[in-house]
C-alpha atoms as a PDB file:
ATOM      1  CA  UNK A   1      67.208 107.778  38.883  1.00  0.00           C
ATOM      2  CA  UNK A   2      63.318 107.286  38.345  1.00  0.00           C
ATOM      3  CA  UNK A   3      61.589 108.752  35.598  1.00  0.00           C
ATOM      4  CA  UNK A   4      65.060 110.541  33.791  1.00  0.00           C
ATOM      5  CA  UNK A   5      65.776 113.063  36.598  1.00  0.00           C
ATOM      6  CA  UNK A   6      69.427 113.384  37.687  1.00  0.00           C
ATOM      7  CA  UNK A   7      69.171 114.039  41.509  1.00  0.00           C
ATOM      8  CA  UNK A   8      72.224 113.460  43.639  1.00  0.00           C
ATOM      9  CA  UNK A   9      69.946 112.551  46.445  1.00  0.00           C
ATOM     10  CA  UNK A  10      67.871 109.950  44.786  1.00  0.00           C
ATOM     11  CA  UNK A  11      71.562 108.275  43.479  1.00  0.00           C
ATOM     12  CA  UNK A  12      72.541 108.197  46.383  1.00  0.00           C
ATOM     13  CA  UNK A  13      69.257 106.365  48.162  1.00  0.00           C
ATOM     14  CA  UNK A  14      69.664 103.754  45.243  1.00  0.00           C
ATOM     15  CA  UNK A  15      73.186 103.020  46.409  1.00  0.00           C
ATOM     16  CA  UNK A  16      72.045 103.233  49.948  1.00  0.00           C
ATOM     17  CA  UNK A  17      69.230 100.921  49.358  1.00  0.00           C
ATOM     18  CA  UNK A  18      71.552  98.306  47.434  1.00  0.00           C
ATOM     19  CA  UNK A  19      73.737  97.898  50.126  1.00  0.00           C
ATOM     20  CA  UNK A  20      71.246  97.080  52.578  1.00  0.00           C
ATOM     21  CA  UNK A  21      69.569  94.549  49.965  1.00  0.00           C
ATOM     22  CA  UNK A  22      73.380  92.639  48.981  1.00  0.00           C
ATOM     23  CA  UNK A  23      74.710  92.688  52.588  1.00  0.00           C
ATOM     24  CA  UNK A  24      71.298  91.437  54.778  1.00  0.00           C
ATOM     25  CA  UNK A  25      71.818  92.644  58.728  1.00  0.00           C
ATOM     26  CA  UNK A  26      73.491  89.597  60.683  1.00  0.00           C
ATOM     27  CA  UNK A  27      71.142  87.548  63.272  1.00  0.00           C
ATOM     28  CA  UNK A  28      71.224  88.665  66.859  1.00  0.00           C
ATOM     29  CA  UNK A  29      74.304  85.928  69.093  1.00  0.00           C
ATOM     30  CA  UNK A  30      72.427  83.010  69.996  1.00  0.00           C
ATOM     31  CA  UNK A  31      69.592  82.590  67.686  1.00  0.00           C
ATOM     32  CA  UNK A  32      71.188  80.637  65.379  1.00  0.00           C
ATOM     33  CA  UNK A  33      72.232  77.725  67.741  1.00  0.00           C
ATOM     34  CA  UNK A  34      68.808  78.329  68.581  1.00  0.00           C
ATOM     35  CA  UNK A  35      66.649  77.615  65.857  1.00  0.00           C
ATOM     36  CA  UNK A  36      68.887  74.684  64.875  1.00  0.00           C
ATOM     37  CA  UNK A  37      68.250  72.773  68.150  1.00  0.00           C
ATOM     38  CA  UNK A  38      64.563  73.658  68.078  1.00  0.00           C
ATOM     39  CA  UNK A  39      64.439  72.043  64.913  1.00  0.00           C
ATOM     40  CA  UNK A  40      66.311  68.850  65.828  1.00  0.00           C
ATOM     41  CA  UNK A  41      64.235  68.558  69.048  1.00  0.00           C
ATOM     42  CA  UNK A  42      61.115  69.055  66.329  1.00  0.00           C
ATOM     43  CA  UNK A  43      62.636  66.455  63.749  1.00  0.00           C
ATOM     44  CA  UNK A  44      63.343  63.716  66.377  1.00  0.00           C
ATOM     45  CA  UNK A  45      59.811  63.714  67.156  1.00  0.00           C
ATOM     46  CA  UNK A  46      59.128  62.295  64.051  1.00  0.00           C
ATOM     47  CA  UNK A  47      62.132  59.586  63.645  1.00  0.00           C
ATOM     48  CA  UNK A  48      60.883  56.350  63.706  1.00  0.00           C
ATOM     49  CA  UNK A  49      63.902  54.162  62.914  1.00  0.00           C
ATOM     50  CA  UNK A  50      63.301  50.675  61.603  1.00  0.00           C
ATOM     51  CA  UNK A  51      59.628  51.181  60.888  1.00  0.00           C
ATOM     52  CA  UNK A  52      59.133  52.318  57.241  1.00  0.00           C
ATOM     53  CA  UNK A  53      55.526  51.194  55.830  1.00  0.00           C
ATOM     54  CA  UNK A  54      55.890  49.080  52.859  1.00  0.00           C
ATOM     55  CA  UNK A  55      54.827  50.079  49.500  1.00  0.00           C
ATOM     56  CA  UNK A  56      51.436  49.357  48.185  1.00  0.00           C
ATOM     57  CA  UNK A  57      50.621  46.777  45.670  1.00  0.00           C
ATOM     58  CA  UNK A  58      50.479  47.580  42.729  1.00  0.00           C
ATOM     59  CA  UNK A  59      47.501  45.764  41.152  1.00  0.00           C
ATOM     60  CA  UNK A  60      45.092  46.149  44.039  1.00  0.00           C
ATOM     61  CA  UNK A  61      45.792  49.675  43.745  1.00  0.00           C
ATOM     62  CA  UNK A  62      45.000  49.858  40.118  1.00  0.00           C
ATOM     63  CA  UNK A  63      41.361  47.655  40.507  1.00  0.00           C
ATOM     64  CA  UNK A  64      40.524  49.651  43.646  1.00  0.00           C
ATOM     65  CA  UNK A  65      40.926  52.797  41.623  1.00  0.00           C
ATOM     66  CA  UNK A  66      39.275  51.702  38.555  1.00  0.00           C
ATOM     67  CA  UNK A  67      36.592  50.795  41.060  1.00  0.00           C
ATOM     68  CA  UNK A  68      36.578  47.591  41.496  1.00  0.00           C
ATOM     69  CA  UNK A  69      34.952  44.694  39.867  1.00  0.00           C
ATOM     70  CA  UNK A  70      31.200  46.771  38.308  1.00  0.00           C
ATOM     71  CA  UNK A  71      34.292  49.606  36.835  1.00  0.00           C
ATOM     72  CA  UNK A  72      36.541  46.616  35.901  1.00  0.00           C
ATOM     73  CA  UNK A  73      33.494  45.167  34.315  1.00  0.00           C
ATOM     74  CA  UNK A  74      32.334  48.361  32.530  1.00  0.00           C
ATOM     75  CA  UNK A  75      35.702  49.126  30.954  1.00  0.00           C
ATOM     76  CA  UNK A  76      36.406  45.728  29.586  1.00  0.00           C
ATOM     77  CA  UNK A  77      32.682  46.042  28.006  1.00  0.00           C
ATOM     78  CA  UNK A  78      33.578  49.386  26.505  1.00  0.00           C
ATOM     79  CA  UNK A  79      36.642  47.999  25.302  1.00  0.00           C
ATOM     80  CA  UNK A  80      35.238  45.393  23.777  1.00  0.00           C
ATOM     81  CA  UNK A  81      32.648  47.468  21.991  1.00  0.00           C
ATOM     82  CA  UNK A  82      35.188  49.343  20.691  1.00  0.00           C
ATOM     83  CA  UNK A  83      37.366  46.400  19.177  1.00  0.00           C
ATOM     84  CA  UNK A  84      34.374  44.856  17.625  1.00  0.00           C
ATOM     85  CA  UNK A  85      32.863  48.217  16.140  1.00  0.00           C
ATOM     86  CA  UNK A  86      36.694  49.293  15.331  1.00  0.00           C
ATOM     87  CA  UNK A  87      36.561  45.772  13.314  1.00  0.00           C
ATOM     88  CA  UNK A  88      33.138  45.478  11.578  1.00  0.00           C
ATOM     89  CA  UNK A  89      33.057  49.224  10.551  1.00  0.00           C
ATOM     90  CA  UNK A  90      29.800  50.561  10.455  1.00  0.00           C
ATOM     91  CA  UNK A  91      27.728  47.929   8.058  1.00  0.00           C
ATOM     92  CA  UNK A  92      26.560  46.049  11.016  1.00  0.00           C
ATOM     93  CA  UNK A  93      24.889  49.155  12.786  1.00  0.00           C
ATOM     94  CA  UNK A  94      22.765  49.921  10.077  1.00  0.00           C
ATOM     95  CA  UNK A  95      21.572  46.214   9.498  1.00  0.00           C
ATOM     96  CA  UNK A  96      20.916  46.094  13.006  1.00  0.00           C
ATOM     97  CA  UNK A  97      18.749  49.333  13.013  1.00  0.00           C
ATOM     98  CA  UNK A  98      16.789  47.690  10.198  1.00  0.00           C
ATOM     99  CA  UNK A  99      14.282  49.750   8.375  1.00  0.00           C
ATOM    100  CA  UNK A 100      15.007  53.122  10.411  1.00  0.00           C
ATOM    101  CA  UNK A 101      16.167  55.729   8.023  1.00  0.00           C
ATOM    102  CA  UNK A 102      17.998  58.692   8.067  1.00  0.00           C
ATOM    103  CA  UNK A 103      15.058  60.680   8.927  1.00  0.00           C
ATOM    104  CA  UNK A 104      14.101  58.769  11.445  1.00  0.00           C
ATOM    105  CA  UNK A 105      17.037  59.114  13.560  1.00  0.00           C
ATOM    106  CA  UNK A 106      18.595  62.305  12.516  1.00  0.00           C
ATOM    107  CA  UNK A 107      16.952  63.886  15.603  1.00  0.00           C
ATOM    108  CA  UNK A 108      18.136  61.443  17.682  1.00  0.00           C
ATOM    109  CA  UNK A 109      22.052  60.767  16.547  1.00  0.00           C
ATOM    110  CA  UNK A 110      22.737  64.094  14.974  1.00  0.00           C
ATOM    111  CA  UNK A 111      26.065  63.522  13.940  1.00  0.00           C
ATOM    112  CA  UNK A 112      25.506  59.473  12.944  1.00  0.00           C
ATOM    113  CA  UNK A 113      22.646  60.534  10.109  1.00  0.00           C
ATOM    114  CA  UNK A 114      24.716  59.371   7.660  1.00  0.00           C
ATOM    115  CA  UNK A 115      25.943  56.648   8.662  1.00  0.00           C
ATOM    116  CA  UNK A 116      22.331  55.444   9.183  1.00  0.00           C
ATOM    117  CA  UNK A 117      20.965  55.977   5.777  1.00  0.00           C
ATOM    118  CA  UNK A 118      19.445  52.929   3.638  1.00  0.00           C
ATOM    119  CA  UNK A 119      21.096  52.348   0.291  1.00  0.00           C
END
């Protein structure tokens, strides 16, 4: 039935072909039994009854993955930054830049020009 032509022969193909797909040809006697001991003898190999390794710990984990105590260190620091610059809003930065203007530092913190200006 491909591309709209009515051929008896290609029908029955199709049909032919369908059957073999829905009804897959059984396994030769024996192999069954077979593969399932294979696979238990495989499996028992790696039964270790009684022995199962303990979980890890939770917090030593999470330091050893945040990288210990200079990354502990430098994300408390940035966190802190943050809180305090989250709470004194951007006053402070320009009173601690002083008499730099605009100008100045446009080049340097593109986006923070404003923020920077005098006045």
């Amino acid at each position: 039935m491909t591309m709209g032509h009515d051929n008896g022969a290609e029908i029955a193909v199709d049909r032919a072909l369908s059957a073999l797909r829905d009804a897959p040809p059984p396994l030769p006697p024996g192999l069954h039994a077979a593969v399932l001991r294979d696979a238990d003898a495989v499996q028992a190999g790696f039964a270790r009854p009684g022995r199962v390794a303990a979980p890890a710990p939770f917090w030593p984990t999470l330091w050893a993955a945040l990288g210990g105590g200079l990354g502990g260190t430098a994300l408390a620091g940035a966190a802190v930054a943050g809180i305090v610059i989250g709470l004194a809003g951007t006053g402070p930065i320009a009173t601690l830049v002083g008499s730099a203007t605009a100008v100045e530092t446009g080049d340097l913190f593109g986006g923070y020009a404003v923020i920077l200006e005098e006045g």
